[in-house]
Protein backbone atom coordinates (compact mmCIF):
# COMPACT_ATOMS: atom_id res chain seq x y z
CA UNK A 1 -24.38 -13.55 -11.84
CA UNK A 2 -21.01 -11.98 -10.86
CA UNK A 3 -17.83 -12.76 -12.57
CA UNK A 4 -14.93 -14.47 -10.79
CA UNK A 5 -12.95 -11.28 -9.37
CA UNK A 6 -9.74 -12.35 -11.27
CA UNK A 7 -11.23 -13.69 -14.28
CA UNK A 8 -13.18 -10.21 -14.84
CA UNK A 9 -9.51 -8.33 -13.64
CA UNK A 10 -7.74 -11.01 -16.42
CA UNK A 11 -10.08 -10.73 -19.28
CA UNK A 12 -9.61 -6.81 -18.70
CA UNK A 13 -6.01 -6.70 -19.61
CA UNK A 14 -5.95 -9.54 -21.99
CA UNK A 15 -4.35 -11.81 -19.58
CA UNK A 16 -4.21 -15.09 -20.18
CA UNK A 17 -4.45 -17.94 -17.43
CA UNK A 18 -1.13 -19.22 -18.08
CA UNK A 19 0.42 -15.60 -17.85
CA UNK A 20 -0.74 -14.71 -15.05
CA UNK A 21 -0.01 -18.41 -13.33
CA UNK A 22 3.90 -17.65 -14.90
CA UNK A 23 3.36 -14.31 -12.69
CA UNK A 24 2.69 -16.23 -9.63
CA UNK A 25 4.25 -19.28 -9.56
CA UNK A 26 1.36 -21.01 -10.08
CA UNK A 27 0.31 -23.62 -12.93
CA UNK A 28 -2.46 -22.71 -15.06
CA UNK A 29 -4.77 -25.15 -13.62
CA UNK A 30 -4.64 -23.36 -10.55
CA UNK A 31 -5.51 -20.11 -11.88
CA UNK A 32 -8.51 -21.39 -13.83
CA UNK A 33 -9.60 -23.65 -10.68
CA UNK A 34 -9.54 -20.37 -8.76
CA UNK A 35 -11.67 -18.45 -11.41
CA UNK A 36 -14.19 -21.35 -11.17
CA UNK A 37 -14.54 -21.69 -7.59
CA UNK A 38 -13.24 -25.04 -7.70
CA UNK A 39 -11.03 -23.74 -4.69
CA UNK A 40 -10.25 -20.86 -3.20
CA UNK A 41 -6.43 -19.37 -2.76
CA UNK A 42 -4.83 -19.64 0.24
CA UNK A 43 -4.08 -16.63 2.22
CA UNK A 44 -0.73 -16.39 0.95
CA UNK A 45 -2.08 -16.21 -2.63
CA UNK A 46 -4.42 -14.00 -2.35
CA UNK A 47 -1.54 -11.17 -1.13
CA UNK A 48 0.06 -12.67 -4.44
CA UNK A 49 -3.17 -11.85 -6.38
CA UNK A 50 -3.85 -8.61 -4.34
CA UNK A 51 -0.32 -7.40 -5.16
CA UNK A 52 -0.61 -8.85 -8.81
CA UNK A 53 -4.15 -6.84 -9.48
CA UNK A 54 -2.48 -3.55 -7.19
CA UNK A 55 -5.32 -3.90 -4.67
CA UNK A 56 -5.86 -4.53 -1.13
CA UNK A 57 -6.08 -8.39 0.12
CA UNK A 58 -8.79 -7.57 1.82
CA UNK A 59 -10.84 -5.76 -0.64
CA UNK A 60 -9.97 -8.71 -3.46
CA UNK A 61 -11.34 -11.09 -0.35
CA UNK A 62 -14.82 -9.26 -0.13
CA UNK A 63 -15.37 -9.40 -3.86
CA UNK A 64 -14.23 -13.05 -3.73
CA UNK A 65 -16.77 -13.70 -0.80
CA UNK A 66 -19.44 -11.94 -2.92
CA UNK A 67 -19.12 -13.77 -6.32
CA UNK A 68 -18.80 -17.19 -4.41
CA UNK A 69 -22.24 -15.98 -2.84
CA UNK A 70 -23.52 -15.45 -5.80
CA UNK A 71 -22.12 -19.09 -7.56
CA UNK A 72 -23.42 -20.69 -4.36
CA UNK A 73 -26.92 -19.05 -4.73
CA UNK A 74 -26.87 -19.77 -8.93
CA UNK A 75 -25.97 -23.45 -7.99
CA UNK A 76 -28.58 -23.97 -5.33
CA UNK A 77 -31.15 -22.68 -7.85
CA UNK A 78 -30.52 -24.89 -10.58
CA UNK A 79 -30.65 -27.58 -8.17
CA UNK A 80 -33.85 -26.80 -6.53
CA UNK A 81 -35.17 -26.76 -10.04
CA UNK A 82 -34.08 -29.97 -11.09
C-alpha cells in the first residue's frame, strides 16, 4: 500500500508532525489525523500543504485521492477476510 502523501513528503526531510503543524497553524493532532486518513484537509489546507511541500494543490489532491484508494481498498480487504 501507498504512503500518506505528506507522511512520505515528512519522513523525507525529517519533519516531524509537530513541525510541520507549527508551519501551518495547525496542532499536531491534525497533521497526524491527516496522514492517517482519519480526515481529510479542507481545501484551504491543502493550498497550505501544497505551498508547504512546493507543489501544485491539485497534484497533492490526486496523490491524496490515490493513497485514500488504496487505504479504502486495504481496509475493505481485511474486512472481507474477517
Amino acid at each position: 500500500m501507498r504512503e500518506n502523501p505528506l507522511r512520505a513528503w515528512r519522513k523525507a526531510r525529517r519533519l516531524t508532525a509537530v513541525a510541520v503543524a507549527h508551519k501551518m497553524s495547525l496542532s499536531e493532532q491534525s497533521i497526524l489525523c491527516f496522514e492517517r486518513g482519519s480526515f481529510e484537509p479542507s481545501q484551504e489546507n491543502f493550498d497550505k500543504l501544497a505551498d508547504l511541500m512546493e507543489t501544485l494543490p491539485g497534484a497533492l489532491r490526486l496523490s491524496w485521492h490515490f493513497w485514500k484508494s488504496d487505504l479504502n481498498r486495504s481496509t475493505s480487504a481485511t474486512n472481507a477476510s474477517s
